[in-house]
C-alpha atoms as a PDB file:
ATOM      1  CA  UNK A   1      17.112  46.062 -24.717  1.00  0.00           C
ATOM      2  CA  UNK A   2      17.992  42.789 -25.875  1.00  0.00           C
ATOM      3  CA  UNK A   3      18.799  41.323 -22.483  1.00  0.00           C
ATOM      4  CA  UNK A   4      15.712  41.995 -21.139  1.00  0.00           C
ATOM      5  CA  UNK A   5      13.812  40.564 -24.083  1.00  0.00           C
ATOM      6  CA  UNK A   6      16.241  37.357 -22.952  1.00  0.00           C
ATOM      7  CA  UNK A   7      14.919  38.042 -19.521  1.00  0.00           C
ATOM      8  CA  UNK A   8      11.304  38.234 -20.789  1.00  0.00           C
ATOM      9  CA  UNK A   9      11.574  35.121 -23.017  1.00  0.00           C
ATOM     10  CA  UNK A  10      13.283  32.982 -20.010  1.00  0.00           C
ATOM     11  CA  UNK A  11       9.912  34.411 -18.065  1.00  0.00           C
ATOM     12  CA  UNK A  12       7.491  32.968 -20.842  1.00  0.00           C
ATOM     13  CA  UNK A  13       9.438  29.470 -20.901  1.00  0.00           C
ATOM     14  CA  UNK A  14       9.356  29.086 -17.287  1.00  0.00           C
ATOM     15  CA  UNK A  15       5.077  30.511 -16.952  1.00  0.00           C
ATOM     16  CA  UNK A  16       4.339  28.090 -20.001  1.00  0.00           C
ATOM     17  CA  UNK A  17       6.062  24.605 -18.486  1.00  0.00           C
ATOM     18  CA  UNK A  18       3.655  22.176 -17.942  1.00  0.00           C
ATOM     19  CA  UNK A  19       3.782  20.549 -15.028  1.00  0.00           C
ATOM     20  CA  UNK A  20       2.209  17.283 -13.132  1.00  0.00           C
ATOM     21  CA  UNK A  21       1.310  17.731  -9.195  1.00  0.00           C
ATOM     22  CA  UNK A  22       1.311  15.247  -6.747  1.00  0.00           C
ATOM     23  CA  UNK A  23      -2.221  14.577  -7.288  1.00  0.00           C
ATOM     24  CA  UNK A  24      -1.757  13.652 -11.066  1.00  0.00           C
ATOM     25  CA  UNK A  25       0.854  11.155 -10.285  1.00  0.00           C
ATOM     26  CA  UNK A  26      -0.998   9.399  -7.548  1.00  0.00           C
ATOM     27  CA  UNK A  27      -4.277   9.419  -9.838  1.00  0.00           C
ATOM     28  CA  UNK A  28      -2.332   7.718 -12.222  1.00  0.00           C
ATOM     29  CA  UNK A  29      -1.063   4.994  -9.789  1.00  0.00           C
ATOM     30  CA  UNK A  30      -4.439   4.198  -8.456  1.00  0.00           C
ATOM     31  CA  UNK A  31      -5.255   3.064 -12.216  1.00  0.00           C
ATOM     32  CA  UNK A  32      -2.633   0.928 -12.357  1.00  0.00           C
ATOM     33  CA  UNK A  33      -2.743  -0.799  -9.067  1.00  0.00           C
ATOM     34  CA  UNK A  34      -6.667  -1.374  -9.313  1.00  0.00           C
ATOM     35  CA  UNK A  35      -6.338  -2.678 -13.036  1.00  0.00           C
ATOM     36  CA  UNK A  36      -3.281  -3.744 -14.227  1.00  0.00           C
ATOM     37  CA  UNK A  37      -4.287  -7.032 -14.364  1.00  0.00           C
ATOM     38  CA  UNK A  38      -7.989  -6.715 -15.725  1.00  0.00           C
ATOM     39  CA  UNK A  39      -7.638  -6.608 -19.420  1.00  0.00           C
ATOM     40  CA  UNK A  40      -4.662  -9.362 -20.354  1.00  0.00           C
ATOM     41  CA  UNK A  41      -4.944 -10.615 -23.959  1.00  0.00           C
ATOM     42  CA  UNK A  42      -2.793 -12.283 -25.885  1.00  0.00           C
ATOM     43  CA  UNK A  43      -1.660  -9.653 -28.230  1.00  0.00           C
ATOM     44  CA  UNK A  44      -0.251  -7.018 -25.862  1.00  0.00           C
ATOM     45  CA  UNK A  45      -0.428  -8.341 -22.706  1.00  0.00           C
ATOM     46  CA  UNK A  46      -1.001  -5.085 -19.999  1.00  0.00           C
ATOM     47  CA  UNK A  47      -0.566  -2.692 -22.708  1.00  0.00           C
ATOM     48  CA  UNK A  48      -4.139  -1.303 -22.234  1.00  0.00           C
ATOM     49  CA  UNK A  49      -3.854  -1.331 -18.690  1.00  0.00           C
ATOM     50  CA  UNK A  50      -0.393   0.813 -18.591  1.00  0.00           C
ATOM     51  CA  UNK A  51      -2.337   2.923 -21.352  1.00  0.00           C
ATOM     52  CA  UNK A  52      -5.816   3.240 -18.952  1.00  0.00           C
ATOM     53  CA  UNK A  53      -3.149   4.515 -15.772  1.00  0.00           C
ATOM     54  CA  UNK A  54      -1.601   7.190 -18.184  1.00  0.00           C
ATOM     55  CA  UNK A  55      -4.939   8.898 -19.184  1.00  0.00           C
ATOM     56  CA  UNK A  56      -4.906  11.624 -16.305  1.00  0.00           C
ATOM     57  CA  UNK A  57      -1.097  12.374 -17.163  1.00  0.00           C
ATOM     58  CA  UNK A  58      -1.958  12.789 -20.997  1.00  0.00           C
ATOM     59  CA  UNK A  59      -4.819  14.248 -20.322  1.00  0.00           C
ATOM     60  CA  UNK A  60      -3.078  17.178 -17.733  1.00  0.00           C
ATOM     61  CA  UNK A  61       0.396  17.274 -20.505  1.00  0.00           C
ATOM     62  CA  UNK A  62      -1.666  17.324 -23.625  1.00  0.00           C
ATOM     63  CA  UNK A  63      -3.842  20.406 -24.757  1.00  0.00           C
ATOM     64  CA  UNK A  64      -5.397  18.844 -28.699  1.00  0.00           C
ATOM     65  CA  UNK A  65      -6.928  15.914 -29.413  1.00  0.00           C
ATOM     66  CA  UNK A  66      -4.367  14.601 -31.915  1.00  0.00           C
ATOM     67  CA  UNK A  67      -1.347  15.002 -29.220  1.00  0.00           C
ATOM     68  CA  UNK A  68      -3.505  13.376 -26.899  1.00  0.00           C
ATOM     69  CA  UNK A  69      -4.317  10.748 -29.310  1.00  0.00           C
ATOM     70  CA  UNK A  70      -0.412   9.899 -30.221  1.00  0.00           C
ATOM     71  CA  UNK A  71       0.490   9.603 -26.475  1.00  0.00           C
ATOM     72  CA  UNK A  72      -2.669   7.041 -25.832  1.00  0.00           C
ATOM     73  CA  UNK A  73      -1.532   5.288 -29.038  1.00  0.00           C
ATOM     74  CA  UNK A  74       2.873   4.987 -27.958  1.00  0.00           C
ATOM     75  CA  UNK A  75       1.502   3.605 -24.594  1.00  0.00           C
ATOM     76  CA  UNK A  76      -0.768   0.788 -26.440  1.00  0.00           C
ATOM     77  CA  UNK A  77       2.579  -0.802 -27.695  1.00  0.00           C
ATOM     78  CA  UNK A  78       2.957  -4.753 -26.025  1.00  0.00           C
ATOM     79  CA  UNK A  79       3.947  -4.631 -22.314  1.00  0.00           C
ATOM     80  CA  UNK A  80       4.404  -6.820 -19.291  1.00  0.00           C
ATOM     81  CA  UNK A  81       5.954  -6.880 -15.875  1.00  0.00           C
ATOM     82  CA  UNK A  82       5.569  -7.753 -12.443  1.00  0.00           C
ATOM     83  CA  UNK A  83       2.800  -5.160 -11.523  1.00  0.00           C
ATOM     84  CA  UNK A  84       4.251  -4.193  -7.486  1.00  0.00           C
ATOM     85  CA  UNK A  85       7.650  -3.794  -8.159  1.00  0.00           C
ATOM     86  CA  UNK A  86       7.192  -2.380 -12.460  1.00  0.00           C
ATOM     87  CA  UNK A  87       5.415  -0.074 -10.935  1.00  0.00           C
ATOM     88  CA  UNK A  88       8.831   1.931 -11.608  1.00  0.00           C
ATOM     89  CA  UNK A  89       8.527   1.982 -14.933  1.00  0.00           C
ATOM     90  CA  UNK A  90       5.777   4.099 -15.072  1.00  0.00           C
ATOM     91  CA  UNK A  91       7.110   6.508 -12.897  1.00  0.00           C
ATOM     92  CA  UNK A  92      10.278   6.904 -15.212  1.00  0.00           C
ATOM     93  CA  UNK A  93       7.796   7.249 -18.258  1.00  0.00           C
ATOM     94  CA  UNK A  94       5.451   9.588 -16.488  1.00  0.00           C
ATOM     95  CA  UNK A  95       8.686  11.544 -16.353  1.00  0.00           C
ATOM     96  CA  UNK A  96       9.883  11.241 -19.933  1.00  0.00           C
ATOM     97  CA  UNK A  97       6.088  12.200 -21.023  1.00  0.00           C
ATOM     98  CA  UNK A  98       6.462  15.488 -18.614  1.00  0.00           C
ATOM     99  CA  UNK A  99       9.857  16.374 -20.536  1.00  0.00           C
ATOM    100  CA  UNK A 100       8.505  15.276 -23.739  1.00  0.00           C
ATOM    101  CA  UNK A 101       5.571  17.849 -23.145  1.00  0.00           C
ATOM    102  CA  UNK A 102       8.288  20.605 -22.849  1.00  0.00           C
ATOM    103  CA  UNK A 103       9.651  20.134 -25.678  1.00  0.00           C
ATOM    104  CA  UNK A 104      12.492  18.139 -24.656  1.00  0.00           C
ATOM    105  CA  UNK A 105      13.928  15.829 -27.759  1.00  0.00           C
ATOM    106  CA  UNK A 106      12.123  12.578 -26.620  1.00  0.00           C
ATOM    107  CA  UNK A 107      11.034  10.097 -29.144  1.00  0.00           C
ATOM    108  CA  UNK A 108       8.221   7.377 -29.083  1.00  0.00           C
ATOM    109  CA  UNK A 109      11.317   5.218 -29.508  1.00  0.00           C
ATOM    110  CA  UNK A 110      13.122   5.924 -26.499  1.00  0.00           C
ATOM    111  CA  UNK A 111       9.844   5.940 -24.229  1.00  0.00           C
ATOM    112  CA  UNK A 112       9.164   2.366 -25.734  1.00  0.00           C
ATOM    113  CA  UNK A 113      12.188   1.125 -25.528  1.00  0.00           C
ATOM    114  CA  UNK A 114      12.717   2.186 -21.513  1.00  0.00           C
ATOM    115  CA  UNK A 115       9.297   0.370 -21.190  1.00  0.00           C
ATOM    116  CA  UNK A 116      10.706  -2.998 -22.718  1.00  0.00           C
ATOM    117  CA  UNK A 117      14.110  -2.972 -21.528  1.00  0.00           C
ATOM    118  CA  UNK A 118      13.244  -2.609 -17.587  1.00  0.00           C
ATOM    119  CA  UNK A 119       9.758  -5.036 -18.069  1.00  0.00           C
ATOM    120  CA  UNK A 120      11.829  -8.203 -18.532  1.00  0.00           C
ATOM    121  CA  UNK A 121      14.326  -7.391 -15.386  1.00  0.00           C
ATOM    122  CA  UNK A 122      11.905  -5.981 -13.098  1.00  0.00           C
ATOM    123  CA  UNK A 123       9.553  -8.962 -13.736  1.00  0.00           C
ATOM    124  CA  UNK A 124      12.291 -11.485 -12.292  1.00  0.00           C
ATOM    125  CA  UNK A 125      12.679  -9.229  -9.484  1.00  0.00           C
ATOM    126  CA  UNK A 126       9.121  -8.496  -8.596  1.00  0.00           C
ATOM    127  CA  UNK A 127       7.895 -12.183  -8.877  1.00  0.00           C
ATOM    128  CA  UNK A 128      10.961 -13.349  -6.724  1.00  0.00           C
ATOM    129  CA  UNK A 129      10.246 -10.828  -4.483  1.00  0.00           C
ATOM    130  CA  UNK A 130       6.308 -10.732  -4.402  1.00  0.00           C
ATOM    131  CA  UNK A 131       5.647 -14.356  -4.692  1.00  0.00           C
ATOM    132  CA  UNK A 132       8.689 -15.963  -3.997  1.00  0.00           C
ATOM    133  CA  UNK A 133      10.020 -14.151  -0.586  1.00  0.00           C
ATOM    134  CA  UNK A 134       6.766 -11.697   0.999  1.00  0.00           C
ATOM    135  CA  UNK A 135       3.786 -13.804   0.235  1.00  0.00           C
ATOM    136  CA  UNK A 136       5.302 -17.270   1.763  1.00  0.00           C
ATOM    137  CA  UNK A 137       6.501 -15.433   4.742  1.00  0.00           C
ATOM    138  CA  UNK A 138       3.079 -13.780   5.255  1.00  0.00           C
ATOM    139  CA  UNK A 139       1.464 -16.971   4.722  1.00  0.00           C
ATOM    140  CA  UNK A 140       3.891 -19.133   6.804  1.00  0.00           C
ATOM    141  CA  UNK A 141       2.668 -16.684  10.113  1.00  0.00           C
ATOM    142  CA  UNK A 142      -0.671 -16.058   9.488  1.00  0.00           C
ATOM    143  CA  UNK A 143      -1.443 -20.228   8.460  1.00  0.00           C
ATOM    144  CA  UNK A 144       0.276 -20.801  12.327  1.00  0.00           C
ATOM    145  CA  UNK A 145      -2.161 -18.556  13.692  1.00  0.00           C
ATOM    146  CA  UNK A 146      -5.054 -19.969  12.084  1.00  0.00           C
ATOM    147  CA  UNK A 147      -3.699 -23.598  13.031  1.00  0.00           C
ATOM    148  CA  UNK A 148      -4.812 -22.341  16.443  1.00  0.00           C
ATOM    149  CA  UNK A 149      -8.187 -21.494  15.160  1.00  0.00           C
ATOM    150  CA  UNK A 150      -7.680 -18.223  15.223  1.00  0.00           C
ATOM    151  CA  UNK A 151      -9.888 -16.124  13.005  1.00  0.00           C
ATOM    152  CA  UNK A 152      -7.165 -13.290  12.911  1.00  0.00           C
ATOM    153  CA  UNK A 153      -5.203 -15.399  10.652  1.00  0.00           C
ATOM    154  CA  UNK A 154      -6.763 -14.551   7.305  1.00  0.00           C
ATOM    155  CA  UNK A 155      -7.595 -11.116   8.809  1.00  0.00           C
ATOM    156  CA  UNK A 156      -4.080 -10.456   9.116  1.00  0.00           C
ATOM    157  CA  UNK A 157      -2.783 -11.935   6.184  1.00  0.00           C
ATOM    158  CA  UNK A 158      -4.974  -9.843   3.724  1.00  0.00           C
ATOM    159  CA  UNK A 159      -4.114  -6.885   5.690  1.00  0.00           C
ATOM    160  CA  UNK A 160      -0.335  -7.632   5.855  1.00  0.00           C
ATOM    161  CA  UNK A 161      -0.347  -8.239   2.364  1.00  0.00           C
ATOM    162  CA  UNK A 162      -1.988  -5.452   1.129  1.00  0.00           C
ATOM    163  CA  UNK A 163       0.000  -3.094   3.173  1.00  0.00           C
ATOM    164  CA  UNK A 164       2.881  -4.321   1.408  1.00  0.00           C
ATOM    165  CA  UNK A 165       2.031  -4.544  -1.561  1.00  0.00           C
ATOM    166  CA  UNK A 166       0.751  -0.823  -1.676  1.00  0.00           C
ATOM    167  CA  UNK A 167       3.983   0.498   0.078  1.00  0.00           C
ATOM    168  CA  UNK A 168       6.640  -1.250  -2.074  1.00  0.00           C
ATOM    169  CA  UNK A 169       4.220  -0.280  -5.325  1.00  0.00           C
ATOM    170  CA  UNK A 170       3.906   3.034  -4.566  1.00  0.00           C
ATOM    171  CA  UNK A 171       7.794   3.855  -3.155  1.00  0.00           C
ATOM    172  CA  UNK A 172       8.198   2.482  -6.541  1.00  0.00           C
ATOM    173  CA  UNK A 173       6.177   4.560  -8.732  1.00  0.00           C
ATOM    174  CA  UNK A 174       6.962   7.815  -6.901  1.00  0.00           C
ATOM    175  CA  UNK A 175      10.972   6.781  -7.387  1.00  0.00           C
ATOM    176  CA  UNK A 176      10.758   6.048 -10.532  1.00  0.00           C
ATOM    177  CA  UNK A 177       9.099   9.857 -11.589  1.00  0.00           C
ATOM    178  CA  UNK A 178      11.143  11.735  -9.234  1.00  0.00           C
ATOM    179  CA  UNK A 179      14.354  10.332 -10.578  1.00  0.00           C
ATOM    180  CA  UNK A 180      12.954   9.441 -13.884  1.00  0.00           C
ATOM    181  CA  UNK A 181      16.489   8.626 -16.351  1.00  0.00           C
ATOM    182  CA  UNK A 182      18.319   8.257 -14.216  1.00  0.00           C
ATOM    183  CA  UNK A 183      16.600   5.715 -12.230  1.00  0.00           C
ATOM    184  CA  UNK A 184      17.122   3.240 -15.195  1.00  0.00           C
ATOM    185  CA  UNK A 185      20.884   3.836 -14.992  1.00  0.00           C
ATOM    186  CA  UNK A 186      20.968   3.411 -11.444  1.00  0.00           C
ATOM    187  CA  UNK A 187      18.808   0.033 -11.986  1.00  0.00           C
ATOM    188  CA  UNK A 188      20.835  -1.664 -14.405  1.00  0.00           C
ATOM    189  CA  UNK A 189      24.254  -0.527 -13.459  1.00  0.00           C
ATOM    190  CA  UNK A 190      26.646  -2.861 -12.277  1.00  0.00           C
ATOM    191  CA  UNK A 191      24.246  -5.881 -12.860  1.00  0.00           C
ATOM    192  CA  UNK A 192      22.639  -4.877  -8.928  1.00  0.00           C
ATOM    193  CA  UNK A 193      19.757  -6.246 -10.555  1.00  0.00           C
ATOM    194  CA  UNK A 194      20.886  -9.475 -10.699  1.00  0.00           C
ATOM    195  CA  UNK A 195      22.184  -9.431  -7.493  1.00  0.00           C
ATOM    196  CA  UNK A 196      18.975  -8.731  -5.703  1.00  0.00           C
ATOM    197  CA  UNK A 197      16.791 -11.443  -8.038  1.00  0.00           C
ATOM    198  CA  UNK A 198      19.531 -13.972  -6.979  1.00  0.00           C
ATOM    199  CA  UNK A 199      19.430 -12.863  -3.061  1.00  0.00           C
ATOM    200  CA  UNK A 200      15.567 -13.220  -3.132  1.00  0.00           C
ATOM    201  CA  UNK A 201      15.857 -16.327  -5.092  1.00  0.00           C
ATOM    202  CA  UNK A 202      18.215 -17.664  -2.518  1.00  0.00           C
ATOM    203  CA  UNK A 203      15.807 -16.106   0.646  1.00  0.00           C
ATOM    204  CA  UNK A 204      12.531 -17.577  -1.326  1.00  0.00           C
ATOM    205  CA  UNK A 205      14.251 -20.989  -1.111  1.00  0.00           C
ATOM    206  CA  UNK A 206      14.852 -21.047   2.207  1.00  0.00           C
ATOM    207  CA  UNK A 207      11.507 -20.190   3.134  1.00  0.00           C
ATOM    208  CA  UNK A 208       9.730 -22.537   1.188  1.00  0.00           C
ATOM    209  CA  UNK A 209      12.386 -24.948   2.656  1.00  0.00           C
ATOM    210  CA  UNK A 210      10.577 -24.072   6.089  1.00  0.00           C
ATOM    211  CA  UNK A 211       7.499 -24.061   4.561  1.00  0.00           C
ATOM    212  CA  UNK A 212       8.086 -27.844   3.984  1.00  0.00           C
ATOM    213  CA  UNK A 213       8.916 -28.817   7.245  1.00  0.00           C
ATOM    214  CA  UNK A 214       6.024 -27.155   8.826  1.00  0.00           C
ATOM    215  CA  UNK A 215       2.823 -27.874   6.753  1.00  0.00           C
ATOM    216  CA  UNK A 216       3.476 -30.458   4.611  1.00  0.00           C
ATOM    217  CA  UNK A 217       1.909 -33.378   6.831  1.00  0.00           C
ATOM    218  CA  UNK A 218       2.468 -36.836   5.508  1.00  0.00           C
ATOM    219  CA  UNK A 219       3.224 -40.141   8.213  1.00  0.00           C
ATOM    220  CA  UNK A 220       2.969 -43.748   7.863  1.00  0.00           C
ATOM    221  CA  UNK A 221       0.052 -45.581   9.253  1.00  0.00           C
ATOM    222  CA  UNK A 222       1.825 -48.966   8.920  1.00  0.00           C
ATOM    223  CA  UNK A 223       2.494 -50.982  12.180  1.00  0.00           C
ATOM    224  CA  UNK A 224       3.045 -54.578  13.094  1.00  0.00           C
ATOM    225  CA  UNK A 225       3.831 -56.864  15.820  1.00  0.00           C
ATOM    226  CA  UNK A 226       7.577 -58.575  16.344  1.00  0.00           C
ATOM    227  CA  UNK A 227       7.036 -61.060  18.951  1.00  0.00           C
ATOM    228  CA  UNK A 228       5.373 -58.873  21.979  1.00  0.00           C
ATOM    229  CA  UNK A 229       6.271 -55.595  20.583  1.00  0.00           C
ATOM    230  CA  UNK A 230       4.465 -53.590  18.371  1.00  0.00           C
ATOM    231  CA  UNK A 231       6.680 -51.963  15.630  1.00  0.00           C
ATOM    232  CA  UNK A 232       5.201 -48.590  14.152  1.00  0.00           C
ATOM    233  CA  UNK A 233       7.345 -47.692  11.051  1.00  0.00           C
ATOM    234  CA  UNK A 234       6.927 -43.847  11.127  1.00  0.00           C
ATOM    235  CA  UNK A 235       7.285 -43.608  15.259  1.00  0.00           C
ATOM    236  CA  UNK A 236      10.258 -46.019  15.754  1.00  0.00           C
ATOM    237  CA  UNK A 237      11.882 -46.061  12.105  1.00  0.00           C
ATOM    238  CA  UNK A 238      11.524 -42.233   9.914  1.00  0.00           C
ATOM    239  CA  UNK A 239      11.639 -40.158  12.657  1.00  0.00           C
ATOM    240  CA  UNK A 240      14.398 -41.765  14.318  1.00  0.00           C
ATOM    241  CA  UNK A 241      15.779 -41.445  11.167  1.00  0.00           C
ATOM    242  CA  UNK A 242      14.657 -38.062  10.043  1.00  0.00           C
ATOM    243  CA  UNK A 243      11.757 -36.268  11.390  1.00  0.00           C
ATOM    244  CA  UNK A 244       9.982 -35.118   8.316  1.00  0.00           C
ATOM    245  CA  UNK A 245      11.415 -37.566   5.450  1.00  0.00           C
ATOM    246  CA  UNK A 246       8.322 -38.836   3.755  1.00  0.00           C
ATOM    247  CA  UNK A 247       7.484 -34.957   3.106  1.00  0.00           C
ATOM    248  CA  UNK A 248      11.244 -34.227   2.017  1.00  0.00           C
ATOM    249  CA  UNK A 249      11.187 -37.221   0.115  1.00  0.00           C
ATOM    250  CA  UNK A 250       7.401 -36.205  -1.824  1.00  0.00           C
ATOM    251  CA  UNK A 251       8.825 -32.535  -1.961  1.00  0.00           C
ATOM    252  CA  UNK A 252      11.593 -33.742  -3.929  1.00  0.00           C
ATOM    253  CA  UNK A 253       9.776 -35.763  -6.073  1.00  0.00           C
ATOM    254  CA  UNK A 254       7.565 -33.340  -7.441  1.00  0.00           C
ATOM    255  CA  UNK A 255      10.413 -31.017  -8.013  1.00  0.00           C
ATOM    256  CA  UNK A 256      11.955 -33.466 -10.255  1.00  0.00           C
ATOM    257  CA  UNK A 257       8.865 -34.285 -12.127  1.00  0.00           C
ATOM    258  CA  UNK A 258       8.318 -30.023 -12.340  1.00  0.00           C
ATOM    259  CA  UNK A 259      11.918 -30.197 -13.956  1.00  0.00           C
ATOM    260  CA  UNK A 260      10.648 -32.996 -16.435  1.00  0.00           C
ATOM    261  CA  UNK A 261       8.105 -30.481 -17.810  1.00  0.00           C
ATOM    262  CA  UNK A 262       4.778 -32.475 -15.938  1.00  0.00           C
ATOM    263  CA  UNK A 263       2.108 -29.889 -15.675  1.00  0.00           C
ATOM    264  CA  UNK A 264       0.861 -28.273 -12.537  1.00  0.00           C
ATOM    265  CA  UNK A 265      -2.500 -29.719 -13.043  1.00  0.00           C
ATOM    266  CA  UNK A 266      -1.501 -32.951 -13.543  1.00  0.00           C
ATOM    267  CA  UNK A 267       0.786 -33.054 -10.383  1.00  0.00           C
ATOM    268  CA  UNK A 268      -1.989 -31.868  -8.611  1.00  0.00           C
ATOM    269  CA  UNK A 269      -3.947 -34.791  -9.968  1.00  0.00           C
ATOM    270  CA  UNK A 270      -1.342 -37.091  -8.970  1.00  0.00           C
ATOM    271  CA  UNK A 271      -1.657 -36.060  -5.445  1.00  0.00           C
ATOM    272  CA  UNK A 272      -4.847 -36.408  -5.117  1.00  0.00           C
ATOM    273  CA  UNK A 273      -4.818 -40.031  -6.405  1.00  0.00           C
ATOM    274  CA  UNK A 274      -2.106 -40.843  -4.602  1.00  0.00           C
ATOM    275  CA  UNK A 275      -3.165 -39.540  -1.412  1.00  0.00           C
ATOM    276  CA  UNK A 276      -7.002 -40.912  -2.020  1.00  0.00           C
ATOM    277  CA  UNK A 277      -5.286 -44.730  -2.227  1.00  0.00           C
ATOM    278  CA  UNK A 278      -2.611 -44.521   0.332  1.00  0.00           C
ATOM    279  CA  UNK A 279      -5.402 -42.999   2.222  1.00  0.00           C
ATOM    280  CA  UNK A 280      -8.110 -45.723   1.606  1.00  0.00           C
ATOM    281  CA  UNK A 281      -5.346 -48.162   2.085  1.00  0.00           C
ATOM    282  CA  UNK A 282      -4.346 -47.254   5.407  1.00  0.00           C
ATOM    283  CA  UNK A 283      -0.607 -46.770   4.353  1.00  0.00           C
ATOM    284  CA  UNK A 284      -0.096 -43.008   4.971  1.00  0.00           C
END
């Protein structure tokens, strides 16, 4: 009698688990790719965007209003990452919220403090990544095509881009709840994590590098006679010297004045002056 009560309770449990579909999670992702960056503020950052993607899970975990309430109110706690590739967070936290739901002994602590432990790493990975390595590579292909005044050049890029940008976000998010914990051990254990941001770092260097080379278009106009022959500094001077130095040499420079703390702005103001007089000048 008493084992099938056992039998009968293990029946209950297992009927009464609550339990996100497929649908639910990709609801939730759609939220967060379309708006994760639409409410910033100074206070919490993407808090009420992680918050707006977690309503259809809360909403399909949580029966009352005051549970529902809470969970809204743990998710409205200060947060920011790199939205493509912190996409993994929520996944993990989708997770914890499913367990949590059951019954499971998960506090508002521990689903906070997964949040702001992975937000710092996964930041440096997803902007080297993101900005640093895809986006310059896209750019660097589709800018050559348009150089041949090709209208498939944007066309491409916002297509390329995209497509990315949804795959690695979404491969993400689905990870991150299907392995939920343990994807945060398997993150941060044996400091991979800093491995890959320094590997992208390196890659995003390199392109940029070639980035340089290619569009970064600066030659001197100045040219004189010496007796019967006319001497043209950039022709028979730099680029027997080094093709490309007067952009390695302004590349440089503005590197060292980003390292002296001068302001994006004002560089950019610098360049324009500069380029306005040199130009007006006839000197490059």
């Amino acid at each position: 009698m008493d084992d099938t009560n056992v039998v009968e309770n293990k029946v209950d449990t297992t009927e009464n688990e609550k339990k996100l579909t497929k649908k639910d999670v990709i609801k939730s992702w759609i939220r967060w790719f379309m708006f994760a960056q639409s409410n910033y503020n100074y206070e919490r950052l993407q808090a009420t965007a992680f918050a707006h993607s977690m309503l259809p899970i809360i909403k399909k975990l949580y029966d009352d209003k005051e549970s529902r309430k809470k969970a809204v109110q743990r998710h409205l706690s200060f947060f920011n990452t790199e939205p493509v590739c912190g996409s993994v967070i929520h996944g993990i936290t989708i997770a914890m919220e499913e367990e949590k739901s059951n019954g499971k002994p998960i506090t508002d602590e521990s689903l906070n403090a997964i949040k702001t432990g992975l937000m710092g790493p996964l930041a440096g990975v997803g902007d080297t990544l993101t900005q640093g390595v895809i986006t310059p590579i896209v750019l660097a292909i589709c800018i050559g095509i348009t150089n041949t005044q090709n209208i498939l050049g944007p066309i491409i890029f916002l297509i390329a881009q995209y497509a990315i940008m949804v795959t690695i976000s979404f491969t993400m998010w689905t990870n991150g709840y299907k392995f939920g914990k343990k994807a945060v051990e398997e993150i941060l254990k044996g400091g991979k994590i800093n491995k890959v941001i320094e590997a992208a770092s390196l890659l995003g260097t390199l392109v940029m590098g070639g980035l340089v080379g290619r569009f970064v278009n600066v030659q001197a106009f100045i040219s004189f006679k010496m007796g019967k022959v006319n001497f043209s500094l950039q022709k028979d001077l730099l680029d027997k010297l080094m093709p490309g130095l007067i952009p390695l040499v302004l590349t440089l420079w503005i590197l060292h004045l980003v390292k002296k703390g001068v302001s994006p702005i004002k560089l950019m103001g610098i360049l324009i002056l500069l380029g306005a007089v040199t130009g007006i000048l006839g000197i490059f």
